[in-house]
C-alpha atoms as a PDB file:
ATOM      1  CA  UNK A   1      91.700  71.219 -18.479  1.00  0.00           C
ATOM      2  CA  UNK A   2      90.190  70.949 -21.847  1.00  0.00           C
ATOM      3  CA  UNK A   3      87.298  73.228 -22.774  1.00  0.00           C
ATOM      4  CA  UNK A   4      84.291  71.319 -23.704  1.00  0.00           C
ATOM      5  CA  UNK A   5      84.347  70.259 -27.306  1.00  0.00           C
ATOM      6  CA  UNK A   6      87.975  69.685 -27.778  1.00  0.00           C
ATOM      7  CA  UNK A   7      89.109  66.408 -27.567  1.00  0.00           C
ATOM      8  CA  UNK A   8      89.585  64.809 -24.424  1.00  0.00           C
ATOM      9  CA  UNK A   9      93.479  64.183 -22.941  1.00  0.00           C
ATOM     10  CA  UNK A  10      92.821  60.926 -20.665  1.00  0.00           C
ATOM     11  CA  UNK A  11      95.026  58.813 -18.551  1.00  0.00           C
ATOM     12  CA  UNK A  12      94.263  54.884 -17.875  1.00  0.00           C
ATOM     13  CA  UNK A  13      95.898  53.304 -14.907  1.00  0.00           C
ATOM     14  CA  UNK A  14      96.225  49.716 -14.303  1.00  0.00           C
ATOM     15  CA  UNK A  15      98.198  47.265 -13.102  1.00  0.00           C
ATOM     16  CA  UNK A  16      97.487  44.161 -15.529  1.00  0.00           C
ATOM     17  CA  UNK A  17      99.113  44.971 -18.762  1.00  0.00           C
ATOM     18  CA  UNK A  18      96.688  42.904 -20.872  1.00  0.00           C
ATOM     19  CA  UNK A  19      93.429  45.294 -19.424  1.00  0.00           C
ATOM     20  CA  UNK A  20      95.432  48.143 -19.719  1.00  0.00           C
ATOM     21  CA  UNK A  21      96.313  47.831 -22.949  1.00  0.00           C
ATOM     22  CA  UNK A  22      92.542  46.997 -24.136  1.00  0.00           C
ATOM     23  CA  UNK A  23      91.380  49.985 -21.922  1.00  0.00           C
ATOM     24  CA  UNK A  24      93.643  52.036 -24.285  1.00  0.00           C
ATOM     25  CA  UNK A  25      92.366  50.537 -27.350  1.00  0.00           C
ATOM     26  CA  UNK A  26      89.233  51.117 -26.667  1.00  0.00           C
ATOM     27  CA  UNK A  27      89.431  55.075 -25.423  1.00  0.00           C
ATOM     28  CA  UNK A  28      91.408  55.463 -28.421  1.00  0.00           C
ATOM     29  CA  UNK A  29      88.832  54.876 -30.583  1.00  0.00           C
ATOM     30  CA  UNK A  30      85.947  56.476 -29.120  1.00  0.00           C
ATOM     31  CA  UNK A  31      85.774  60.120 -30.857  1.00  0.00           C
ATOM     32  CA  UNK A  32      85.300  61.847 -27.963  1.00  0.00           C
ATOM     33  CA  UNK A  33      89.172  61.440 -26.984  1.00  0.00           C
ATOM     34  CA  UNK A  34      92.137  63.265 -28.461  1.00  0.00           C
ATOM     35  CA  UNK A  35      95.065  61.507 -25.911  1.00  0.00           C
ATOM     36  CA  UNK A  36      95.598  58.861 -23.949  1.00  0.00           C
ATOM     37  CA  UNK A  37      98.345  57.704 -22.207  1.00  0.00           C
ATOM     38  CA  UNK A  38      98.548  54.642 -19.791  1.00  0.00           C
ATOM     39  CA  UNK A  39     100.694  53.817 -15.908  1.00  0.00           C
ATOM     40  CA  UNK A  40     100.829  50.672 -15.072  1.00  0.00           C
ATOM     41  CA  UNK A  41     100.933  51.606 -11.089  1.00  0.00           C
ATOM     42  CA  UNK A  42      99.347  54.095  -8.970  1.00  0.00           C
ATOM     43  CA  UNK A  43     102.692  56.067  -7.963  1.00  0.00           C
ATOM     44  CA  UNK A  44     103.602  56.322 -11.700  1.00  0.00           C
ATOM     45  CA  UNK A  45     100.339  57.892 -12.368  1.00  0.00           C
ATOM     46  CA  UNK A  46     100.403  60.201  -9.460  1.00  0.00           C
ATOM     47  CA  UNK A  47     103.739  61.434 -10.927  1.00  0.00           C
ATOM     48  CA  UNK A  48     102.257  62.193 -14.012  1.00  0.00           C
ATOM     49  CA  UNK A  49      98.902  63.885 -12.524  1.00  0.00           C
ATOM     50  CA  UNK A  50     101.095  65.856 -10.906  1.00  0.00           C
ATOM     51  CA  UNK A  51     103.282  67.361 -13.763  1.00  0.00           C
ATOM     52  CA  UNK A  52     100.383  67.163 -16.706  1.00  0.00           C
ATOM     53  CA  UNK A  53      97.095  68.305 -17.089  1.00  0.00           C
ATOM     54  CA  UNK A  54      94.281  65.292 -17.352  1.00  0.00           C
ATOM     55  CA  UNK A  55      91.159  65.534 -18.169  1.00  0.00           C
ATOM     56  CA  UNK A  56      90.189  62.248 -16.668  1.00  0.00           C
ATOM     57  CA  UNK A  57      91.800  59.387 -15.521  1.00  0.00           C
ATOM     58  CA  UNK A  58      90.255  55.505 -15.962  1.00  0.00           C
ATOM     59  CA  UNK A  59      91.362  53.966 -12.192  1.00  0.00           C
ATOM     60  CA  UNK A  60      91.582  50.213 -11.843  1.00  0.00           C
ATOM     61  CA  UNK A  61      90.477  50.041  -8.076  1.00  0.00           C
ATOM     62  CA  UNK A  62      92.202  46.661  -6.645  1.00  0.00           C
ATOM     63  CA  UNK A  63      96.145  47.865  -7.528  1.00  0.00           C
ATOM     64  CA  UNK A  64      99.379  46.267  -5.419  1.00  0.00           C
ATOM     65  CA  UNK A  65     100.329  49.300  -2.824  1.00  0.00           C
ATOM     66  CA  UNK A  66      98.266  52.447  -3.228  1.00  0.00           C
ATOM     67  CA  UNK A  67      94.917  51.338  -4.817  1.00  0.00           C
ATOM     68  CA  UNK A  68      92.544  53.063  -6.932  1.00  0.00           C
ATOM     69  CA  UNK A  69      90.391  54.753  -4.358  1.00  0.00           C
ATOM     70  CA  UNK A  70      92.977  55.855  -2.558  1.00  0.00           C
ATOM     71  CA  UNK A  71      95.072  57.213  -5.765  1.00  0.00           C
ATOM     72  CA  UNK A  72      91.405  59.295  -6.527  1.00  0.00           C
ATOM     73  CA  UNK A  73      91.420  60.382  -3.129  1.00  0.00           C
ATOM     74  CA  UNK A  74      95.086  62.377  -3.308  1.00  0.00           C
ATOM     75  CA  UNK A  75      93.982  63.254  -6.720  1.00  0.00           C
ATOM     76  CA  UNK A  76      90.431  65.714  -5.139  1.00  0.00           C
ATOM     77  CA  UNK A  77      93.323  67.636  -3.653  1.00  0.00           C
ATOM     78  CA  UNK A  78      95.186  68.859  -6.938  1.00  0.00           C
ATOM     79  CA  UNK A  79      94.592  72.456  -7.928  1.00  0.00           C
ATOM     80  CA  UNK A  80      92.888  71.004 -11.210  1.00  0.00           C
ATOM     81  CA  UNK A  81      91.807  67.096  -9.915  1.00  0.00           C
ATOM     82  CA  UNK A  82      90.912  65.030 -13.529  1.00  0.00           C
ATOM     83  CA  UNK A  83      87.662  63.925 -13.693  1.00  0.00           C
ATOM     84  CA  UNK A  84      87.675  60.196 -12.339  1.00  0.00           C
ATOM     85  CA  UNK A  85      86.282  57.147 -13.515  1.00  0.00           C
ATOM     86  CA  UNK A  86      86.982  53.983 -11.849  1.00  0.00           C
ATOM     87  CA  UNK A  87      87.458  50.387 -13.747  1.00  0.00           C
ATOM     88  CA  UNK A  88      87.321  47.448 -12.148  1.00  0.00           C
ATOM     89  CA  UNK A  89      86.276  43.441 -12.040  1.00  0.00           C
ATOM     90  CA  UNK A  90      84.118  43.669  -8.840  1.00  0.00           C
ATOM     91  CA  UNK A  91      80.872  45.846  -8.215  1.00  0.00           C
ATOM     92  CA  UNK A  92      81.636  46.151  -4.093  1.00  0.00           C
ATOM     93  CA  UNK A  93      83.072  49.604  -4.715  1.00  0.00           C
ATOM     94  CA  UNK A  94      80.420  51.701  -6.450  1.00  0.00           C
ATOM     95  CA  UNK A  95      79.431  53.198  -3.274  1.00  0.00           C
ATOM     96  CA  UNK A  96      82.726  54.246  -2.092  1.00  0.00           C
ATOM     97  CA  UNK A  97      83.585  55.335  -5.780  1.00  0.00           C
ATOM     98  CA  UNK A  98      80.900  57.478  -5.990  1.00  0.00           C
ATOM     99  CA  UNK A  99      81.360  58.775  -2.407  1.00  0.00           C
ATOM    100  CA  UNK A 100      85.002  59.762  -3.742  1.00  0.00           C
ATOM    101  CA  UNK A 101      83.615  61.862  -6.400  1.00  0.00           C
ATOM    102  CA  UNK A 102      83.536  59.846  -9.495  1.00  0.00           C
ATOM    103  CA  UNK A 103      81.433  60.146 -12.202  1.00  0.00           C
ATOM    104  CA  UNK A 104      80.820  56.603 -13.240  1.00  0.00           C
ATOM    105  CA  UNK A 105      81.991  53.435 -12.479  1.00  0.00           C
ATOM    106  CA  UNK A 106      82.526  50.570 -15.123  1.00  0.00           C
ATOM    107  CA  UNK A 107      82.798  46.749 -14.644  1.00  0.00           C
ATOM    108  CA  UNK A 108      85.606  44.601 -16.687  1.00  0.00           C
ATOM    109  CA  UNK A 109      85.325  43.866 -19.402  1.00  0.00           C
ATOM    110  CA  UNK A 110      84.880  47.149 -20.558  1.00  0.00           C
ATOM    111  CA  UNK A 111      81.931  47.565 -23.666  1.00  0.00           C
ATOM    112  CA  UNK A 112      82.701  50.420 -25.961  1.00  0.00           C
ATOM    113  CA  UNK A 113      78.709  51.445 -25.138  1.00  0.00           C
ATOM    114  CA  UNK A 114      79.742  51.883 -21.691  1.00  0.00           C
ATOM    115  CA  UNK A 115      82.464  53.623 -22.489  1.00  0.00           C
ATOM    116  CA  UNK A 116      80.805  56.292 -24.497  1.00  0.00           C
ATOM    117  CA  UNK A 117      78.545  57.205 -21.846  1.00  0.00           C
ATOM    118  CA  UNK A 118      81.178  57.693 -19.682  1.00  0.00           C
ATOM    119  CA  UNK A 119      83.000  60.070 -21.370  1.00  0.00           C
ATOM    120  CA  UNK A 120      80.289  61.915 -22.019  1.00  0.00           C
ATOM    121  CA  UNK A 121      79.757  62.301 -18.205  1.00  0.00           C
ATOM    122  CA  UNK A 122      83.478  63.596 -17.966  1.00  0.00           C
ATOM    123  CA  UNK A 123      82.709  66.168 -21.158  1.00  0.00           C
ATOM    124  CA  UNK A 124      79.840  67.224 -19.061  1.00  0.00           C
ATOM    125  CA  UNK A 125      82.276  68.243 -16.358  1.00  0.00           C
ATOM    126  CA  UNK A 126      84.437  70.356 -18.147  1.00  0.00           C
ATOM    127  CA  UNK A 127      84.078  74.235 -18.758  1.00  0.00           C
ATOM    128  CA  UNK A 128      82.511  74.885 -21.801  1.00  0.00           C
ATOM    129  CA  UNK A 129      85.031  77.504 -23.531  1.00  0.00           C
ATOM    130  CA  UNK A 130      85.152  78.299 -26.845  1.00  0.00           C
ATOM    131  CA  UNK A 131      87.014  76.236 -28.917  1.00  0.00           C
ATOM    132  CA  UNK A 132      90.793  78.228 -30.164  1.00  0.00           C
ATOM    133  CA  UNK A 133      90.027  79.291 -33.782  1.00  0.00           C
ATOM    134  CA  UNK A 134      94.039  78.920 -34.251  1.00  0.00           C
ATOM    135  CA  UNK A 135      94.035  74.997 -33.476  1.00  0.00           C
ATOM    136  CA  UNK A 136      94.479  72.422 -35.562  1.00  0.00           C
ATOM    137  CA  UNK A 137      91.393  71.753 -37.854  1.00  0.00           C
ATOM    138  CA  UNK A 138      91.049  68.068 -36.816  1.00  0.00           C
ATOM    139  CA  UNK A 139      87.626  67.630 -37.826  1.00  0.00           C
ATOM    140  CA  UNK A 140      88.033  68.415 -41.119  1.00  0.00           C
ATOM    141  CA  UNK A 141      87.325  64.638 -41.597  1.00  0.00           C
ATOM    142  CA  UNK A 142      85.033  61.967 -39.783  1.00  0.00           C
ATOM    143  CA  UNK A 143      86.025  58.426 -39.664  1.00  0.00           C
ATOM    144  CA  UNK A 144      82.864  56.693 -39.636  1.00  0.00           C
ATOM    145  CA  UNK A 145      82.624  53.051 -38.632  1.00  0.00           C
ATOM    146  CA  UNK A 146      80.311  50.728 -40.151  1.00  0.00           C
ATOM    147  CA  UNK A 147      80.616  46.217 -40.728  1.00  0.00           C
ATOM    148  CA  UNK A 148      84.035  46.295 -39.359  1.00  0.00           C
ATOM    149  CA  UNK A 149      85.156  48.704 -42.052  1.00  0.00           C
ATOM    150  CA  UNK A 150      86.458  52.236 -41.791  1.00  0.00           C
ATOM    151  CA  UNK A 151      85.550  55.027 -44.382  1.00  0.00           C
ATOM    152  CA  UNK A 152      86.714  58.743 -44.164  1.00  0.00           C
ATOM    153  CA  UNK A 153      84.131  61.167 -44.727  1.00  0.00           C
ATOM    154  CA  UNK A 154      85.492  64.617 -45.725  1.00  0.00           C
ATOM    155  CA  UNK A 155      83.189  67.400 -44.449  1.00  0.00           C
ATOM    156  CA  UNK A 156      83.211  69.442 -47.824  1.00  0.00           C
ATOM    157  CA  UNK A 157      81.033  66.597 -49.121  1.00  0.00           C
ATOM    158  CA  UNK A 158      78.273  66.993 -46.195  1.00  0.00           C
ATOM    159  CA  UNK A 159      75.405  68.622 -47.229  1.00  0.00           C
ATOM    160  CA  UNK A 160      73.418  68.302 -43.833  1.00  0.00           C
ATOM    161  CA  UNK A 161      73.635  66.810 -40.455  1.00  0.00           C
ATOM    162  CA  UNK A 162      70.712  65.617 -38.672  1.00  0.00           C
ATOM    163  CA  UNK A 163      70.652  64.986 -34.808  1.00  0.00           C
ATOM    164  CA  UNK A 164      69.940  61.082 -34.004  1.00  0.00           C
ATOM    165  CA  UNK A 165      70.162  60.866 -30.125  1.00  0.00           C
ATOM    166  CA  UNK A 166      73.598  60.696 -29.404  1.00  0.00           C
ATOM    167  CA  UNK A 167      74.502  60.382 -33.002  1.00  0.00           C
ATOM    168  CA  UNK A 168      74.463  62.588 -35.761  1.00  0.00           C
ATOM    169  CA  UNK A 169      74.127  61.423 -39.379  1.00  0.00           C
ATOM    170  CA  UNK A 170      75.979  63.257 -42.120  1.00  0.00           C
ATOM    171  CA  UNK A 171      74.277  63.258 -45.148  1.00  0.00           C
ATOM    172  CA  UNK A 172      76.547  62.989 -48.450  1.00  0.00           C
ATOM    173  CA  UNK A 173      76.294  62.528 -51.914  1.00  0.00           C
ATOM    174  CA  UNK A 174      77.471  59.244 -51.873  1.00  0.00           C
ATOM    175  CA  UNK A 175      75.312  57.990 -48.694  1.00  0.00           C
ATOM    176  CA  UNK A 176      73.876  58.628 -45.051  1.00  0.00           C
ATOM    177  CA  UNK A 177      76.802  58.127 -42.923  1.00  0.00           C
ATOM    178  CA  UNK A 178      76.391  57.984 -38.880  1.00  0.00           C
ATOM    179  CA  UNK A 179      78.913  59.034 -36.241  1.00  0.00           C
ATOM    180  CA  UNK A 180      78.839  58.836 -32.552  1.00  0.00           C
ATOM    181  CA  UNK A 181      78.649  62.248 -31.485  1.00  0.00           C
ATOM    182  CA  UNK A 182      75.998  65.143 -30.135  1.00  0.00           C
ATOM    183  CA  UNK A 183      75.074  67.417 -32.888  1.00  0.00           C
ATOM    184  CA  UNK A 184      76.057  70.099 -30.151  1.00  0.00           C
ATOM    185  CA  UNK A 185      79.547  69.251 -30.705  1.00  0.00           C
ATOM    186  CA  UNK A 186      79.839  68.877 -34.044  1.00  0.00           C
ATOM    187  CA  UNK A 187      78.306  72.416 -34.345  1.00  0.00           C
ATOM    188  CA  UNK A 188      80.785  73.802 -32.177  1.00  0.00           C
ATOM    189  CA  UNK A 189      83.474  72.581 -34.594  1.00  0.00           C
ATOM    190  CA  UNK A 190      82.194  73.190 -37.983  1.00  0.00           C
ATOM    191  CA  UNK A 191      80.076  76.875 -36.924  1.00  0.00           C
ATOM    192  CA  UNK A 192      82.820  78.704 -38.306  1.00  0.00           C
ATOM    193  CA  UNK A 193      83.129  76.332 -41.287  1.00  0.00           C
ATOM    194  CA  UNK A 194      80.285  77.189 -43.625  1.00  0.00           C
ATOM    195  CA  UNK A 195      77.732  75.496 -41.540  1.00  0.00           C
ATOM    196  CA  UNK A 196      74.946  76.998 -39.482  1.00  0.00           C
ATOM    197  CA  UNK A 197      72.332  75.370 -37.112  1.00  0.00           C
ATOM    198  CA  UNK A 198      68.802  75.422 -38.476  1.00  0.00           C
ATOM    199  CA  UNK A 199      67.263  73.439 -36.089  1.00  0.00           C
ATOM    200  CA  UNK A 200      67.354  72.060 -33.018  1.00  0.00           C
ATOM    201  CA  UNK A 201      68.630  68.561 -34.822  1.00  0.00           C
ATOM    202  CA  UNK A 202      70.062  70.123 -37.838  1.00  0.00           C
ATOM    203  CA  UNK A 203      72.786  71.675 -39.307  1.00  0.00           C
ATOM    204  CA  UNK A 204      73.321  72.802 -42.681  1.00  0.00           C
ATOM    205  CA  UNK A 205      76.034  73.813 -45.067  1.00  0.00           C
ATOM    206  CA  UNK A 206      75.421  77.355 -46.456  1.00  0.00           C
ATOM    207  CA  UNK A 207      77.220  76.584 -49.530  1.00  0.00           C
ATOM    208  CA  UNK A 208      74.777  73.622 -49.895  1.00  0.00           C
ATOM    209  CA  UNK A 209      70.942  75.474 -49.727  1.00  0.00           C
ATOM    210  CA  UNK A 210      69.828  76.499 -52.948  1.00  0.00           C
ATOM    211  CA  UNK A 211      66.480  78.175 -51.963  1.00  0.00           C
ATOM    212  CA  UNK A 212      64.335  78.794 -48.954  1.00  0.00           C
ATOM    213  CA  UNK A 213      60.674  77.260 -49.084  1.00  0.00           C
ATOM    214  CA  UNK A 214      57.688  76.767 -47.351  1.00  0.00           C
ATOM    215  CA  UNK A 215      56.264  73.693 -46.093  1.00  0.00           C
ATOM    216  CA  UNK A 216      52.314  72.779 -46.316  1.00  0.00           C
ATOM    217  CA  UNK A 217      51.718  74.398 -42.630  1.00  0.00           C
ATOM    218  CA  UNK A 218      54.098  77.384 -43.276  1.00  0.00           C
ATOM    219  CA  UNK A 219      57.243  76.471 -42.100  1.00  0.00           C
ATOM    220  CA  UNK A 220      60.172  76.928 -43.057  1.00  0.00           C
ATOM    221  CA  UNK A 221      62.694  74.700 -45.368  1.00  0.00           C
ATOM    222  CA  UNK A 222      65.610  74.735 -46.715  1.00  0.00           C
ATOM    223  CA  UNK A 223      66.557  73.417 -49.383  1.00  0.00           C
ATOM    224  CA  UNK A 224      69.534  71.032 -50.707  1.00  0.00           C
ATOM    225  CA  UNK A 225      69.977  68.698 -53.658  1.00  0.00           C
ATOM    226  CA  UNK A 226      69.540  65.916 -50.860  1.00  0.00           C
ATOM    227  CA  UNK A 227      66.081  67.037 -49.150  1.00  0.00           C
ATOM    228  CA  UNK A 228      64.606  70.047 -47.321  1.00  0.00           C
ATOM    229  CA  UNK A 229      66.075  70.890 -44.057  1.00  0.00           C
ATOM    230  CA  UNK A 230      63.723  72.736 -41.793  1.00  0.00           C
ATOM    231  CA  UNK A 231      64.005  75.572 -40.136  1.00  0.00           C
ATOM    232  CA  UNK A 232      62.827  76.716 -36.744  1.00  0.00           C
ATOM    233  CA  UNK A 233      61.912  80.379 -36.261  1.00  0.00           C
ATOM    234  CA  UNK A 234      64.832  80.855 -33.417  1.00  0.00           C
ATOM    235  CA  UNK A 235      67.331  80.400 -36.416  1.00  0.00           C
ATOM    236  CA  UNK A 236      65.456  81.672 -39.703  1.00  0.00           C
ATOM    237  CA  UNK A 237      66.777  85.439 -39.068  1.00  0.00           C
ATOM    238  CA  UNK A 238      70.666  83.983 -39.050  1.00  0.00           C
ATOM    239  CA  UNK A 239      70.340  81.445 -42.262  1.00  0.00           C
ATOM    240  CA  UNK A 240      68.971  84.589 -43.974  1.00  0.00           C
ATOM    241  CA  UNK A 241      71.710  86.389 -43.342  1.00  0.00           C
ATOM    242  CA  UNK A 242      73.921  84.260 -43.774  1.00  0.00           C
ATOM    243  CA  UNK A 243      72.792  83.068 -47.119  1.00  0.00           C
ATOM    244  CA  UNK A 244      72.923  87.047 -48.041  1.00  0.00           C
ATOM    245  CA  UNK A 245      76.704  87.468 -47.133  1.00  0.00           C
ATOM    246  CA  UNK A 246      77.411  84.510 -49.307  1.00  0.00           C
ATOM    247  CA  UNK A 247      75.850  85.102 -52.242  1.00  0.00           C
ATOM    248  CA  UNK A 248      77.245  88.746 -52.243  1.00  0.00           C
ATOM    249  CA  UNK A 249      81.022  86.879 -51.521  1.00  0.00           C
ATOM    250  CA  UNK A 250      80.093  84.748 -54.382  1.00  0.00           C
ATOM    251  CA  UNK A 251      79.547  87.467 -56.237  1.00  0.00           C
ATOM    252  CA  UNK A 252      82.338  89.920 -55.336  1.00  0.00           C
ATOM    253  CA  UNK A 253      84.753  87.017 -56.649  1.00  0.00           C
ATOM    254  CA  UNK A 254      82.706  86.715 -59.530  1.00  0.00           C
ATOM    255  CA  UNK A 255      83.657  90.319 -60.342  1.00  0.00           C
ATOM    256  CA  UNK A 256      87.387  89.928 -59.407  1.00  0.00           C
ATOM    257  CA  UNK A 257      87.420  87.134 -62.036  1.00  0.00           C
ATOM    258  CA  UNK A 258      85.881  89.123 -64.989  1.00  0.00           C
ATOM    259  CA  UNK A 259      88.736  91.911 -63.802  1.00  0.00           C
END
């Protein structure tokens, strides 16, 4: 399976090509998933639980031949069973569903809100590993949606994050921008990236802190040409240090330069 973090690799079975198709729309855009392929019948999925890795699989319940519930139950015997979530148009299941083992259980037509939560309850699930150093870097940029238009939001230009529930806004010269996703995530892409948590709802670029200050009670800021991000005493001993090691870098290629 994947580790927690990466993106999620999810399969969405269904008989009735129009709700399969908009179940695939709408996993594809939710951030939280990397992959997503589609069966249009139960056997054809089993086939393909069986020779790939999933981390969870979207069942329609009320399929011709073997039906959801059943499909879910073959698939708690697998060596590595996908997280299962079950879709369907009728609520007389839930208690069978969740009797199975699944982790939510979403009436047609599916909301992307619904969805969300969802997928977080199949991240939840899976083992938090580290995420491979060597993959690709594909967070590198944020797609952020906002009045039905798309804008790309390169990290080099975030200052800051700041936690927001479930959200996390990236704060930019050009603008607050806000993206569905747990700060806890983001962090666990970008920690190796020039940012550092400062907070428990904040993360900040090194590059981006031009001084340390203290606020009127005598905490602990720091601060950016957008605002002062604080700083909790759990993480003030690792932003110092970190802000050493790059200003001696800094420096060191300062010195290569003049050589």
């Amino acid at each position: 399976m994947t580790a927690r973090g990466a993106g999620l690799r999810v399969l969405a079975v269904d008989d009735i090509p129009a709700a399969l198709q908009d179940l695939c729309q709408l996993l594809r855009e939710d951030e939280q998933v990397a992959d997503v392929a589609s069966a249009a019948e139960p056997l054809s999925a089993l086939r393909m639980l069986q020779s790939e890795r999933f981390d969870a699989v979207f069942l329609d319940i009320s399929m011709p031949g073997l039906d959801g519930l059943e499909l879910a139950s073959l698939l708690a015997q697998l060596t590595e069973p996908p997280v299962i979530v079950f879709v369907t148009a009728y609520d007389g299941h839930a208690v069978t569903a969740y009797g199975i083992g699944a982790v939510d259980y979403l009436l047609k037509p599916v909301r992307a809100e619904r969805l969300a939560a969802a997928l977080a309850k199949v991240v939840k699930m899976l083992p938090a590993t580290p995420i491979d150093p060597a993959a690709p870097d594909a967070m590198a940029v944020l797609p952020v949606e906002s009045a039905g238009r798309t804008q790309y939001v390169r990290r080099s230009d975030v200052r800051f994050v700041e936690a927001h529930g479930d959200y996390v806004k990236l704060h930019t010269p050009s603008g607050v921008h806000t993206v569905r996703m747990p700060i806890s995530r983001l962090e666990q892409y970008w920690e190796g990236t020039g940012f550092v948590r400062t907070h428990r709802g904040f993360l900040v670029a090194i590059d981006a802190v031009t001084e340390l200050r203290s606020d009127s009670v005598g905490g602990l800021l720091a601060h950016t040409e957008l605002g002062d991000v604080p700083v909790s005493r759990r993480h003030a001993r690792e932003l110092r240090e970190r802000l050493l090691h790059a200003a001696r870098n800094s420096e060191l290629s300062k010195q290569e330069r003049r050589g």
